[in-house]
N, C-alpha and C. Protein backbone atom coordinates (compact mmCIF):
# COMPACT_ATOMS: atom_id res chain seq x y z
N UNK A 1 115.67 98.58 106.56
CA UNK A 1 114.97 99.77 106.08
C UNK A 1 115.59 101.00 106.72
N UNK A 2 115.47 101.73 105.63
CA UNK A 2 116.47 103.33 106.08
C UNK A 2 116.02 104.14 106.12
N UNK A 3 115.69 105.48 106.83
CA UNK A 3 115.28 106.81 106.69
C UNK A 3 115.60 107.59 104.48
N UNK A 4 116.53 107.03 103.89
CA UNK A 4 116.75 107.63 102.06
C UNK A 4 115.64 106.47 101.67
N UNK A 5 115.43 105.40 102.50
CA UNK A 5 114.63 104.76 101.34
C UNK A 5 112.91 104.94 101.64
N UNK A 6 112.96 105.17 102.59
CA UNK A 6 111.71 105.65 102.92
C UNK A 6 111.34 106.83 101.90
N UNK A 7 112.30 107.83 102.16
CA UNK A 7 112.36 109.07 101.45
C UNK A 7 112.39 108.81 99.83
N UNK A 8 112.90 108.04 99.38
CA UNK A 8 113.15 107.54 97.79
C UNK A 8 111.78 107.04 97.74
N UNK A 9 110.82 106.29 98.70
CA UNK A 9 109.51 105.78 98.16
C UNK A 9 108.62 106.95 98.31
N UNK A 10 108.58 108.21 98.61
CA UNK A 10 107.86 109.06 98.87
C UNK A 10 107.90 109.69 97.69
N UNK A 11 109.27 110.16 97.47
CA UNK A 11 109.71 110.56 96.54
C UNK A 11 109.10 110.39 95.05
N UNK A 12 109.18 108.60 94.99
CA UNK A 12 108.90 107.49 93.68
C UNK A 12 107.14 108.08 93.72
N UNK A 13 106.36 108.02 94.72
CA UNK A 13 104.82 108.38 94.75
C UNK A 13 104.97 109.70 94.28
N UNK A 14 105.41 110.57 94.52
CA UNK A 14 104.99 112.32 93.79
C UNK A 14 105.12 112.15 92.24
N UNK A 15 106.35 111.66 92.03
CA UNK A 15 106.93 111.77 90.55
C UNK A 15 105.72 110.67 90.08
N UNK A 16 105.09 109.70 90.20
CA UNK A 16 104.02 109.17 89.84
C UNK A 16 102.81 109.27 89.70
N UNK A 17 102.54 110.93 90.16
CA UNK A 17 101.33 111.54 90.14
C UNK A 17 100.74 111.41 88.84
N UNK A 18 101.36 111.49 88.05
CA UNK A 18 100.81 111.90 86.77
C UNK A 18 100.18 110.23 86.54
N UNK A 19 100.70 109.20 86.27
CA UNK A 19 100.17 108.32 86.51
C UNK A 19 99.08 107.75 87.03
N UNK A 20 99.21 108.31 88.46
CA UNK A 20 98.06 107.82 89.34
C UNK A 20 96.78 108.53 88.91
N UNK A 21 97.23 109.52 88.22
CA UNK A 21 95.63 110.67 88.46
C UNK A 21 95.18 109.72 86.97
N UNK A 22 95.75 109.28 86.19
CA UNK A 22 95.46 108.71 84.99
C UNK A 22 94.75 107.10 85.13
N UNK A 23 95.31 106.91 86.16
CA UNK A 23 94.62 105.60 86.66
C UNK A 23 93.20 105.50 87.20
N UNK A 24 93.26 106.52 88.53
CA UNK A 24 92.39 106.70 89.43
C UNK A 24 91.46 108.04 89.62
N UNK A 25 92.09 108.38 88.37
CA UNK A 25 91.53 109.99 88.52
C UNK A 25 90.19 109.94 88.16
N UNK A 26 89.64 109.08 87.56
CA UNK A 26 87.88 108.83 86.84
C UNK A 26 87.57 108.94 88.15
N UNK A 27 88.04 107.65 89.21
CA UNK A 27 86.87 107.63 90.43
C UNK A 27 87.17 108.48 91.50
N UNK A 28 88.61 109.09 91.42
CA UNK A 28 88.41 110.32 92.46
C UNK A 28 87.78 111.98 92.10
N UNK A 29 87.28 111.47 90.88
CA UNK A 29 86.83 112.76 90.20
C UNK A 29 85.06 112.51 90.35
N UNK A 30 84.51 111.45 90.59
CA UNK A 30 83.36 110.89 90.69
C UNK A 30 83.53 111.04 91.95
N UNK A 31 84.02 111.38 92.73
CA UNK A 31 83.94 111.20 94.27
C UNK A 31 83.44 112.94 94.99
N UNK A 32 84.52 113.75 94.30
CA UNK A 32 84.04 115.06 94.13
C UNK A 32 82.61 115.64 93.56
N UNK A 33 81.90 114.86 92.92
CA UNK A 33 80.61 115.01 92.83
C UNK A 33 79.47 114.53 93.69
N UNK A 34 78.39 115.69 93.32
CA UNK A 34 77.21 115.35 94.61
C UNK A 34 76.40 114.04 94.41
N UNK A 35 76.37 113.29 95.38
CA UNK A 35 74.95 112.22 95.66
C UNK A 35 73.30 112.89 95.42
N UNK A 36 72.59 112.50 95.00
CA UNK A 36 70.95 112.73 94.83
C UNK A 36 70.84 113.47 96.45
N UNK A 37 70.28 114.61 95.89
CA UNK A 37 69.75 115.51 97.24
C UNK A 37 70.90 115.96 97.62
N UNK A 38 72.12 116.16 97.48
CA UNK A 38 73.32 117.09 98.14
C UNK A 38 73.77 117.85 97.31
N UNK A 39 74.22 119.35 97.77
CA UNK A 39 74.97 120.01 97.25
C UNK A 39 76.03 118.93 96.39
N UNK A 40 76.68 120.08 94.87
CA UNK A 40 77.35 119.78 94.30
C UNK A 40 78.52 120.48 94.96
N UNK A 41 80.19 119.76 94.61
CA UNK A 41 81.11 120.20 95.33
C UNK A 41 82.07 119.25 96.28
N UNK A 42 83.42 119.77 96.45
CA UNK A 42 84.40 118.60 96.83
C UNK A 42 83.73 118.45 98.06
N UNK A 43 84.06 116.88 98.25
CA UNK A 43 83.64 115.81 99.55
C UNK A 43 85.03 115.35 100.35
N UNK A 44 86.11 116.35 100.84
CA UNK A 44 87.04 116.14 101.25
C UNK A 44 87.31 114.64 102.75
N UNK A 45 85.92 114.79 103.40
CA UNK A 45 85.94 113.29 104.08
C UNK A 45 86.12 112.10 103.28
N UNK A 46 85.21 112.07 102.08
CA UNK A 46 84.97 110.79 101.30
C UNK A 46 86.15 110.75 100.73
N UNK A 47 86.74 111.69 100.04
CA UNK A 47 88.52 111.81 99.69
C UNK A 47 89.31 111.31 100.59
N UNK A 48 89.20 111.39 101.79
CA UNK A 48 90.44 111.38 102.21
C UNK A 48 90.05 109.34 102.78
N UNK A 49 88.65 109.31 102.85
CA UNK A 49 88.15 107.62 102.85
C UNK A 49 88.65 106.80 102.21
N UNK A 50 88.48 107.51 100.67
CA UNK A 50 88.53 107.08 99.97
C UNK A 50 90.30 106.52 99.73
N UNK A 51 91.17 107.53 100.16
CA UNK A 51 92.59 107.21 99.85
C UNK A 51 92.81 106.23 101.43
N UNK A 52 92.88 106.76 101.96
CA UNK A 52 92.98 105.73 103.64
C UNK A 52 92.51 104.04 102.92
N UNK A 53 91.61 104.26 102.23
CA UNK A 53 91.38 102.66 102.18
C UNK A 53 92.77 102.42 101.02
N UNK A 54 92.98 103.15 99.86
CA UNK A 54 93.73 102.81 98.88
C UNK A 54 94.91 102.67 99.40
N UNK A 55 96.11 103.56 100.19
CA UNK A 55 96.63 103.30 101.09
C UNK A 55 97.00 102.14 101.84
N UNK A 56 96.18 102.00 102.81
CA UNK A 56 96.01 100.73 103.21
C UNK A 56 96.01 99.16 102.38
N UNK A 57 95.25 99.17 101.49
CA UNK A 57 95.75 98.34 100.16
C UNK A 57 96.75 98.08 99.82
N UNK A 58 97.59 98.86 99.78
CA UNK A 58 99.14 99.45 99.63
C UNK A 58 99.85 98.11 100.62
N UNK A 59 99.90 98.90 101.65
CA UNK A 59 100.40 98.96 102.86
C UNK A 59 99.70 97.22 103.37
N UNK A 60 99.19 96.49 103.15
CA UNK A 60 98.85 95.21 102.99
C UNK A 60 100.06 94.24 102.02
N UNK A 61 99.68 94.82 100.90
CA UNK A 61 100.61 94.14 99.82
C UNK A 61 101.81 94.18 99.91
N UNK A 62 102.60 95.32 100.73
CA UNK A 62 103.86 95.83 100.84
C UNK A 62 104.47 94.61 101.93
N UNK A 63 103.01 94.36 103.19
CA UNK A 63 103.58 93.34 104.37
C UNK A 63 103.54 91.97 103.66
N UNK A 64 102.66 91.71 102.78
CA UNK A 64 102.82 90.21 102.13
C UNK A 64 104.26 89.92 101.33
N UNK A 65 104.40 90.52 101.00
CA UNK A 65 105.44 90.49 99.93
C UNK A 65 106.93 90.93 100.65
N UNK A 66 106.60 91.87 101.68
CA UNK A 66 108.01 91.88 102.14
C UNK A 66 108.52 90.61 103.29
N UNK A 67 107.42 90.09 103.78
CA UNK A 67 107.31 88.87 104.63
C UNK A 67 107.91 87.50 103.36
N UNK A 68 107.56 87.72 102.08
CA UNK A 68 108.12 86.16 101.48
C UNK A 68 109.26 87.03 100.99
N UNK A 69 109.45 87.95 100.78
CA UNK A 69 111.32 88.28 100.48
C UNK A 69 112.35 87.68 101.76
N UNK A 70 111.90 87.73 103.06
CA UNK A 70 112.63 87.36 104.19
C UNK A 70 112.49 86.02 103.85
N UNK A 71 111.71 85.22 103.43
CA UNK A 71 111.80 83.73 103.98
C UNK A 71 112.79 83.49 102.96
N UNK A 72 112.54 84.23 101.50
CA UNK A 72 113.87 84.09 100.42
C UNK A 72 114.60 84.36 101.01
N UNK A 73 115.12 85.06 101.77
CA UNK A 73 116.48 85.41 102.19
C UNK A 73 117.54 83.81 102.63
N UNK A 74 117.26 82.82 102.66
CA UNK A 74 117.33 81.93 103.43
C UNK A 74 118.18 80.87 102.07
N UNK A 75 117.67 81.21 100.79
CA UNK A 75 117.86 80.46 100.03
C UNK A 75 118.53 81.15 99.44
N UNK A 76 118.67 82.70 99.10
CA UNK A 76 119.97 83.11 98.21
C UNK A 76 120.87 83.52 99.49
N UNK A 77 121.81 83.91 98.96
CA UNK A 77 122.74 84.76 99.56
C UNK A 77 122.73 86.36 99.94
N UNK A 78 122.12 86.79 100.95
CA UNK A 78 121.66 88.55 100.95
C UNK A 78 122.05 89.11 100.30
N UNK A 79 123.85 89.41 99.77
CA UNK A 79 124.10 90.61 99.11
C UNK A 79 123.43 90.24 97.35
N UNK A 80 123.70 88.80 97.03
CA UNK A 80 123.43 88.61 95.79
C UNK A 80 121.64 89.23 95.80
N UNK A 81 121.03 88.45 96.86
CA UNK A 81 119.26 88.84 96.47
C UNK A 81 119.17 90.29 96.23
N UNK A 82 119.50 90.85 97.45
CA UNK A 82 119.32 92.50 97.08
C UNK A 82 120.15 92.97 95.87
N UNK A 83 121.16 92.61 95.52
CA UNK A 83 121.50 93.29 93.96
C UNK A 83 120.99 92.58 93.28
N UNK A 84 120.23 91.91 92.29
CA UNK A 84 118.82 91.44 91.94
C UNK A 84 117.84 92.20 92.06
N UNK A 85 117.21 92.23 93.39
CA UNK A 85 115.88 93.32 93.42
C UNK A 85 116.52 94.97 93.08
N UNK A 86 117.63 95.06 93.61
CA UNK A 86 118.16 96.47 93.13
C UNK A 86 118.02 96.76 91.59
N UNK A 87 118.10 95.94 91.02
CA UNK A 87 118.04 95.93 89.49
C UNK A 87 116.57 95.94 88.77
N UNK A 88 116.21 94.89 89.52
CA UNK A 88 114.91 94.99 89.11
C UNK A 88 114.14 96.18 89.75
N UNK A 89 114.34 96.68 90.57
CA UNK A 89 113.51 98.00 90.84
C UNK A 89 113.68 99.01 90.10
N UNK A 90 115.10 99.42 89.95
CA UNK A 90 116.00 100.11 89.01
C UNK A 90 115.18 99.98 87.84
N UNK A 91 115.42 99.00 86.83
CA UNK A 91 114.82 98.93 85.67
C UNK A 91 113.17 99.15 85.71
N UNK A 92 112.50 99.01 86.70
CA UNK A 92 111.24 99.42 86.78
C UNK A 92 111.20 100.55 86.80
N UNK A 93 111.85 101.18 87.97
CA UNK A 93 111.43 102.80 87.60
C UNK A 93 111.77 103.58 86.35
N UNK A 94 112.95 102.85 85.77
CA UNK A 94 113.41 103.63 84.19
C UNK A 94 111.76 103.36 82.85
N UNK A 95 111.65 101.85 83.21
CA UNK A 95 110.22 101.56 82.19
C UNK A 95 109.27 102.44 82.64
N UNK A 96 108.76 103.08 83.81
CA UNK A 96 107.68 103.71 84.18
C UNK A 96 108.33 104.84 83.77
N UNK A 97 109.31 105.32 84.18
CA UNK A 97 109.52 106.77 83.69
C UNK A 97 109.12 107.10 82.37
N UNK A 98 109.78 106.15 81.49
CA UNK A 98 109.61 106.08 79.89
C UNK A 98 108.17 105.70 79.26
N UNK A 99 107.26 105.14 80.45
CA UNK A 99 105.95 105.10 80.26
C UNK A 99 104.98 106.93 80.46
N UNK A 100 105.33 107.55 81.36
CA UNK A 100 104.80 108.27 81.86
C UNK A 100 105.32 109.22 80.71
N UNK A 101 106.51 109.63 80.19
CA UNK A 101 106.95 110.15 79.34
C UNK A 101 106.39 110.27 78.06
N UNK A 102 105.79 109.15 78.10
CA UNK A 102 104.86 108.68 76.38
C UNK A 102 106.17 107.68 75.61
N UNK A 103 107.26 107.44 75.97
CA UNK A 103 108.36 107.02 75.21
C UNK A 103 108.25 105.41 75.28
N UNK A 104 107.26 105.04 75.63
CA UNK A 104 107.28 103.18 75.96
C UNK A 104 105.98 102.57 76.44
N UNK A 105 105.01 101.77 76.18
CA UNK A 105 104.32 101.13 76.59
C UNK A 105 104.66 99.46 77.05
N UNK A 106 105.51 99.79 76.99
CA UNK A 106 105.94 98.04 77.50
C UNK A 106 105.22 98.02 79.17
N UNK A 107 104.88 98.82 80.34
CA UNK A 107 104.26 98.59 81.14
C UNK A 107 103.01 98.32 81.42
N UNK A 108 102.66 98.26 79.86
CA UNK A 108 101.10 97.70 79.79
C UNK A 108 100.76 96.51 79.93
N UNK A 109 101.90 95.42 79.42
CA UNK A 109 101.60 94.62 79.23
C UNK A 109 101.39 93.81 81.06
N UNK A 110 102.54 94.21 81.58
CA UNK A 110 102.49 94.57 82.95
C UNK A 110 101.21 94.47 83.56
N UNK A 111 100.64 95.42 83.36
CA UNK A 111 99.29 95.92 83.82
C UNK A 111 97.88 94.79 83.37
N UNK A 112 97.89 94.60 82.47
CA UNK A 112 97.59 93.83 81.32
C UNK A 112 97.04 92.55 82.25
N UNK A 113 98.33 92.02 82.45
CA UNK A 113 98.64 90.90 83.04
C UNK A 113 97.98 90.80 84.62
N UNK A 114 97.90 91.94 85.50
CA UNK A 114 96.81 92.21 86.69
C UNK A 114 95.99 92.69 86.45
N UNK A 115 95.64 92.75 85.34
CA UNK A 115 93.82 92.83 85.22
C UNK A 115 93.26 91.78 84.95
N UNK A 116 93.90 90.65 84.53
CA UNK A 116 92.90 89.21 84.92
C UNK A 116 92.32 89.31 86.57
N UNK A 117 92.53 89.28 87.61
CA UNK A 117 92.50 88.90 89.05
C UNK A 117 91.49 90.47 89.27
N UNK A 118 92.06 91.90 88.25
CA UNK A 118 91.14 92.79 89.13
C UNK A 118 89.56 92.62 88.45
N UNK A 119 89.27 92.33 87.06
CA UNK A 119 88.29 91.71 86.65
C UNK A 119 87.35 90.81 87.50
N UNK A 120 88.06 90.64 88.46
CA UNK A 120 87.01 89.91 89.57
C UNK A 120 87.00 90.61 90.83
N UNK A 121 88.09 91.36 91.06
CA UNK A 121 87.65 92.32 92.29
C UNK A 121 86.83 93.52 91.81
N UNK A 122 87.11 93.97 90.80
CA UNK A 122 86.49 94.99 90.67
C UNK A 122 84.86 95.48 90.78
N UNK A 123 84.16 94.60 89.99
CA UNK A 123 82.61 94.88 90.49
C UNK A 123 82.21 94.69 91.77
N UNK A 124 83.38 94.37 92.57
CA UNK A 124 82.38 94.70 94.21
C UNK A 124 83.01 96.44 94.51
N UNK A 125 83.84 96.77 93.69
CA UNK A 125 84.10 98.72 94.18
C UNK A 125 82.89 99.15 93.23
N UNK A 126 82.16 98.81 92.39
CA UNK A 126 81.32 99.55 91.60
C UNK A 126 79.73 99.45 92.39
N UNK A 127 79.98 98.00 93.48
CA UNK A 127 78.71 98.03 94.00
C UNK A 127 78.58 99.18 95.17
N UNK A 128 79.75 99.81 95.13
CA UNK A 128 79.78 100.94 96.41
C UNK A 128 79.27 102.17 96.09
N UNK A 129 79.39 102.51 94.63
CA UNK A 129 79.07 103.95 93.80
C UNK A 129 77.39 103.48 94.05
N UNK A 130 76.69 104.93 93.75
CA UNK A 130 77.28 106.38 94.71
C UNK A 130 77.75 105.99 95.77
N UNK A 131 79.02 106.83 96.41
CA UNK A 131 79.48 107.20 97.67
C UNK A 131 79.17 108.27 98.55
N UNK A 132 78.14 107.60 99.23
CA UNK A 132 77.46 108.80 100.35
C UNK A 132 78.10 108.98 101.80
N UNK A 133 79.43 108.16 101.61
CA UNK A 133 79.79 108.80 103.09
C UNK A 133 81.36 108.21 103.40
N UNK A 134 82.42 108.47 104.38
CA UNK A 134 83.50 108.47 104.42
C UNK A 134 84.09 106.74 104.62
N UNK A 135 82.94 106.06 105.35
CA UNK A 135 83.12 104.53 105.58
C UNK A 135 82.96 103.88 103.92
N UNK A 136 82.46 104.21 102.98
CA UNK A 136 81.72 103.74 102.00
C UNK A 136 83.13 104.07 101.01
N UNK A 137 83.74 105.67 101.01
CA UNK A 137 84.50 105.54 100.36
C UNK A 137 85.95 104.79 100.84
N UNK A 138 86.09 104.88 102.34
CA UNK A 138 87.37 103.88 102.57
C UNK A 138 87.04 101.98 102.56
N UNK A 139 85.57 101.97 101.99
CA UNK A 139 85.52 100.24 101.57
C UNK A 139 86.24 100.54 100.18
N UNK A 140 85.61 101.26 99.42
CA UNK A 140 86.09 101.77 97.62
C UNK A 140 87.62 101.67 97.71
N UNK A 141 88.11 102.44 98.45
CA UNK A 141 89.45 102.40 98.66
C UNK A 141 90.22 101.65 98.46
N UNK A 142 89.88 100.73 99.45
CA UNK A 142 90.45 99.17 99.88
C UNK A 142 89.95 98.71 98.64
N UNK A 143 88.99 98.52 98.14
CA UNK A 143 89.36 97.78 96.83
C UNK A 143 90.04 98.01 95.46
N UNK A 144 90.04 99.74 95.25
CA UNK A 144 90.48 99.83 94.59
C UNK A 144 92.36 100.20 94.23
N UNK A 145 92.60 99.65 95.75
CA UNK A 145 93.88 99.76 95.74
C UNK A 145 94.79 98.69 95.16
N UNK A 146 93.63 97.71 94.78
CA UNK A 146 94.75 97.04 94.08
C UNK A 146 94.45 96.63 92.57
N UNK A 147 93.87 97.73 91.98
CA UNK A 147 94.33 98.28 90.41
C UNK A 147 95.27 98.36 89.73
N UNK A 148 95.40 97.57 88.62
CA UNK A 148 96.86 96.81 88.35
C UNK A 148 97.81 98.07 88.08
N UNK A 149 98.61 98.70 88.57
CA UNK A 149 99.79 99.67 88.45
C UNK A 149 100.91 99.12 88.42
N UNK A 150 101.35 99.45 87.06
CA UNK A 150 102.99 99.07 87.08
C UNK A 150 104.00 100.50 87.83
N UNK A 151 103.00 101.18 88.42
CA UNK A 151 104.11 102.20 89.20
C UNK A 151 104.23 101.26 90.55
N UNK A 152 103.20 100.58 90.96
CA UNK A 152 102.87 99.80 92.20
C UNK A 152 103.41 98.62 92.30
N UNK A 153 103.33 97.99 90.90
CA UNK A 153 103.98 96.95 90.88
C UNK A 153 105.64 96.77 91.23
N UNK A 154 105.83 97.58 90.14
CA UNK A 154 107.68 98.16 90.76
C UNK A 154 107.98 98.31 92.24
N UNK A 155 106.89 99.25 93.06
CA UNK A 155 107.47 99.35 94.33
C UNK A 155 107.20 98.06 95.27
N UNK A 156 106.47 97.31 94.89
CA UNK A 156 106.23 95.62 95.57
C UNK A 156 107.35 95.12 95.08
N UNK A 157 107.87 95.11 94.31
CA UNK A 157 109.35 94.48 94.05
C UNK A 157 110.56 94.92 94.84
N UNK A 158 110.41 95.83 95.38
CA UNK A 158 111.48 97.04 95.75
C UNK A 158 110.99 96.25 97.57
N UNK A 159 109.60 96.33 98.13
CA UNK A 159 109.61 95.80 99.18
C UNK A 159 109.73 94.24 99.10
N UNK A 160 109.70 93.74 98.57
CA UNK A 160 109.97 92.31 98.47
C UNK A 160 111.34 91.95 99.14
N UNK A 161 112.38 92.74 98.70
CA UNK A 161 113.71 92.74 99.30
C UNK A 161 114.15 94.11 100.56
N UNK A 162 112.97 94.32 100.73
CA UNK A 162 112.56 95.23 102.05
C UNK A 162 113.29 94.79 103.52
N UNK A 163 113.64 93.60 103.55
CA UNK A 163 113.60 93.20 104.79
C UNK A 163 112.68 92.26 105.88
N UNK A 164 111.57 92.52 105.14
CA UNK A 164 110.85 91.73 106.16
C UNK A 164 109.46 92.26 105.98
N UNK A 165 108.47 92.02 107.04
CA UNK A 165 106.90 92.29 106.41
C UNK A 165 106.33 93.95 107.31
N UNK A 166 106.92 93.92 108.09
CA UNK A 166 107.08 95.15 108.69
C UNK A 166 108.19 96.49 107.84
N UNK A 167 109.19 96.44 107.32
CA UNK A 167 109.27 96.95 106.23
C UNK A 167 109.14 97.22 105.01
N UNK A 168 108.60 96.40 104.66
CA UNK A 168 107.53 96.27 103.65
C UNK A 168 106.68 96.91 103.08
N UNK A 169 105.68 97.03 104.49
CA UNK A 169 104.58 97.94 104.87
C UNK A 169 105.17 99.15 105.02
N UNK A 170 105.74 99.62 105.56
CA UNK A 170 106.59 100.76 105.89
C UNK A 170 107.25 101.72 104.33
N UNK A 171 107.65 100.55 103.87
CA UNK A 171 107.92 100.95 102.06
C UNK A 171 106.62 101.40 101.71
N UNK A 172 106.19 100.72 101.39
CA UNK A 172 104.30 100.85 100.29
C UNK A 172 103.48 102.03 101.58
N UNK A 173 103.66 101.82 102.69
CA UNK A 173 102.99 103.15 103.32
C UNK A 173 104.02 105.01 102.51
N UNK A 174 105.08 104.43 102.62
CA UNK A 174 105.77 106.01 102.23
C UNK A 174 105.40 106.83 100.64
N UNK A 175 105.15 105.22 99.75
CA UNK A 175 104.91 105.38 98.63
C UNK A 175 103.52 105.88 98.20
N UNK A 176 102.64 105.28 99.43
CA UNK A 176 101.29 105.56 99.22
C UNK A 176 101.04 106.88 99.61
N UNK A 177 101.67 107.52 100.89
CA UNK A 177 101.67 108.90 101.36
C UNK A 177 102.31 110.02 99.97
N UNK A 178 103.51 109.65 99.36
CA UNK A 178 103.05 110.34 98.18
C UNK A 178 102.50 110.73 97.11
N UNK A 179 101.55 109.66 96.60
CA UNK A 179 100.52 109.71 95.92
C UNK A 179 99.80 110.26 95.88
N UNK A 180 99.56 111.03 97.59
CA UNK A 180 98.41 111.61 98.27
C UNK A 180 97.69 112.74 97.69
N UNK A 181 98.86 113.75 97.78
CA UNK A 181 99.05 114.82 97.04
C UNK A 181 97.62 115.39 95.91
N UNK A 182 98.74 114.22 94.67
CA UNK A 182 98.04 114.30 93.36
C UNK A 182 96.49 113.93 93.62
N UNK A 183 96.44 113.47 94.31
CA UNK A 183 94.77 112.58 94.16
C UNK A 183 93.86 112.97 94.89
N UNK A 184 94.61 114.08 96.22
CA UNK A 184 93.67 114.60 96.82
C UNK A 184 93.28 115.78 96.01
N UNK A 185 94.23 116.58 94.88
CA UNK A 185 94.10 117.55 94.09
C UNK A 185 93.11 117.48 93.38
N UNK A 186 93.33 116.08 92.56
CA UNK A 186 92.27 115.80 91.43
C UNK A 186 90.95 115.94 91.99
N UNK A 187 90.96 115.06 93.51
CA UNK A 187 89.23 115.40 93.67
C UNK A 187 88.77 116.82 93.95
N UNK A 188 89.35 117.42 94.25
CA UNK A 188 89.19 118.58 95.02
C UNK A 188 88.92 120.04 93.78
N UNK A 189 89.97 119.82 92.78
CA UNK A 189 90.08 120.42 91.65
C UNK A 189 89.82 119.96 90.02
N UNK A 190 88.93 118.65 90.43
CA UNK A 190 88.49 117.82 89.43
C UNK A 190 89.22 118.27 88.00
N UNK A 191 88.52 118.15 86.90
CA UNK A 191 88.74 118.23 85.83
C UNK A 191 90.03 118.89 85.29
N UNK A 192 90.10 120.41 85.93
CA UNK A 192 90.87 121.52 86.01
C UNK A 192 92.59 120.37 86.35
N UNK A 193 92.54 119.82 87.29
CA UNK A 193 94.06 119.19 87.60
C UNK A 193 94.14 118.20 86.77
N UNK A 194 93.22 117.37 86.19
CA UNK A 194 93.60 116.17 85.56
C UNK A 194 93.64 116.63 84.58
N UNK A 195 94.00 117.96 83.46
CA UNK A 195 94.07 118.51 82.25
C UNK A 195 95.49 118.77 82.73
N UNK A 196 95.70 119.44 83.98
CA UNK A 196 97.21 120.08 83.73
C UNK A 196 97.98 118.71 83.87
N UNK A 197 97.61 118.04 84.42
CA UNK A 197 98.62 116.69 84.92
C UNK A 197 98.79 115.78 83.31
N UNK A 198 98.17 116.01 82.63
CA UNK A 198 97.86 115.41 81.67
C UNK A 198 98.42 116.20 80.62
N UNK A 199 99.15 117.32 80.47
CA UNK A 199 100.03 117.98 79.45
C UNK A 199 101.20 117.10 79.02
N UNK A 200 101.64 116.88 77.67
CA UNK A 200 103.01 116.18 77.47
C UNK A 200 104.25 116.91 78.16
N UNK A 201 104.57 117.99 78.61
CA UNK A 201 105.46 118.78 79.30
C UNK A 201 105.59 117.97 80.85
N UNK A 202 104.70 118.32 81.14
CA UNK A 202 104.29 117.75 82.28
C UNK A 202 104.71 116.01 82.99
N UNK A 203 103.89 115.31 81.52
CA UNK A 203 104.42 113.67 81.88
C UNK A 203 105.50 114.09 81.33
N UNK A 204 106.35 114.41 80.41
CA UNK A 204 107.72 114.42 79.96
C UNK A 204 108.72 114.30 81.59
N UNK A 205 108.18 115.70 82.14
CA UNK A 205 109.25 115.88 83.06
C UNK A 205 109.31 114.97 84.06
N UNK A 206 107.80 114.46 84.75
CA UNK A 206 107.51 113.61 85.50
C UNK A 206 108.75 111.96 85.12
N UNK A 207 108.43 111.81 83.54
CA UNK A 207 109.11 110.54 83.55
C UNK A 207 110.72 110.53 83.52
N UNK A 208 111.41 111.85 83.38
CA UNK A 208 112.61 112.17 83.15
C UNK A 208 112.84 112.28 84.95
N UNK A 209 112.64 112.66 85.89
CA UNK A 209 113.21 112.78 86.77
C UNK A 209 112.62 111.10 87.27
N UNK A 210 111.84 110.02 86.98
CA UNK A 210 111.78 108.83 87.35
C UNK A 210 112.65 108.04 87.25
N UNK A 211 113.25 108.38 85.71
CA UNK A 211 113.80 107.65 84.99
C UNK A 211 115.81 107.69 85.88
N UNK A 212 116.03 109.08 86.46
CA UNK A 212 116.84 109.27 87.05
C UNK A 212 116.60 108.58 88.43
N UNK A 213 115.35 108.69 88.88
CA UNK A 213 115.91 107.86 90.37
C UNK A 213 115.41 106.45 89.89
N UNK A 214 115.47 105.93 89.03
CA UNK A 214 115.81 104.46 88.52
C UNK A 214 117.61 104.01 88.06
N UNK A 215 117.93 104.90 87.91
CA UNK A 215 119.25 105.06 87.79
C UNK A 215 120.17 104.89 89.17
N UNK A 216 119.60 105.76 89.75
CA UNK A 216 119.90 105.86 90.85
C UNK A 216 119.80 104.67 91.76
N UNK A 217 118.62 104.28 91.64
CA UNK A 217 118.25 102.80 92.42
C UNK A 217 119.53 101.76 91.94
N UNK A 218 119.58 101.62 90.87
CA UNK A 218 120.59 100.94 89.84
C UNK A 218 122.08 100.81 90.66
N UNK A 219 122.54 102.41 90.91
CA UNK A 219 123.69 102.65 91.19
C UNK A 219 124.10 102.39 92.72
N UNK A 220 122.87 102.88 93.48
CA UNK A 220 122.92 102.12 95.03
C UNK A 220 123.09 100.85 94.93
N UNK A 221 122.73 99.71 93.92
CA UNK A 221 122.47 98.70 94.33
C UNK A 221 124.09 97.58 94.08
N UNK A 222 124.63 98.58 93.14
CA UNK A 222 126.12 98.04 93.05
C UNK A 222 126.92 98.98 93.66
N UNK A 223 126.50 99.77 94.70
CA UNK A 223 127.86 100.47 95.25
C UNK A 223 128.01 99.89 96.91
């Protein structure tokens, strides 16, 4: 693990904003609203609970998965495995770009495919609503961090050939820190951000500069 790839997963989380707020933006927009008996108005603790747990979710999946890429290491040959996952990350970020763009739904099916497993996690994050406090939204968090995302999915592929389970984590933490951004916006600026994020200009550009550092991923991975 390198100081560019760290930076390339930070990177991969901003340009995925548009995404994420489309994913997650219902319940971080429900989060910004008042509980019975409280002022109406952003809940920047429960926000930031709320992502710390999602995060962390992250940053779990990133150590599982980068821990069985090492034990693969054993059975291919390193340079061959990593040009493999180079490709396959590569081509992930070009499908998400072209998703976010409006130009492709083929990442649905993707998605599709992890919503069997969240169909059963999910009604224990709904037993948490209302969220009256910062512990409550970082349980929400944690569960709802693993909401089937093919932006997420891609970067678990990308740590898979991470190195190991400690880089891994280290990947899916950088990726999750850029996410941050967008999602702390949405709650904060509810409705108002998830309209602008939600312009075709907007995902256009978002998926056009993805679609380039999928290229890019591509081109590191054979040079």
């Amino acid at each position: 693990m390198n100081e560019l790839s760290l930076l390339a997963a930070l990177t991969a989380g901003l340009l995925g904003g548009v995404h994420c707020v489309g994913m997650c933006g219902g319940i971080v927009g429900a989060l910004s609203l008042a509980t019975p008996g409280q002022k109406q108005g952003p809940r920047l603790p429960i926000l930031l609970g709320y992502n710390i747990g999602r995060i962390t979710s992250y940053v779990i999946a990133g150590a599982v998965v980068g821990g069985i890429g090492q034990l693969s290491l054993g059975v291919m040959r390193i340079q061959s495995l990593q040009l493999v996952l180079a490709v396959i990350a590569g081509l992930m970020m070009i499908l998400m770009g072209l998703y976010l763009g409006g130009w492709s739904r083929f990442l649905r099916h993707i998605e599709n495919a992890g919503g069997v497993v969240w169909r059963k996690i999910e009604p224990a994050g709904r037993k948490l609503l209302p969220v009256r406090n910062p512990g409550q939204g970082l349980l929400l968090g944690l569960v709802w961090g693993w909401l089937p995302c093919g932006l997420v999915y891609s970067m678990l592929i990308w740590a898979l050939g991470s190195g190991g389970a400690v880089d891994g984590a280290l990947l899916m933490l950088a990726f999750g820190i850029g996410t941050l951004p967008n999602l702390l916006a949405t709650g904060l600026l509810a409705g108002q951000f998830v309209r602008w994020m939600q312009q075709p200009r907007v995902r256009a550009a978002a998926g056009v500069l993805l679609i380039l550092f999928g290229l890019y991923t591509l081109y590191r991975g054979f040079v």
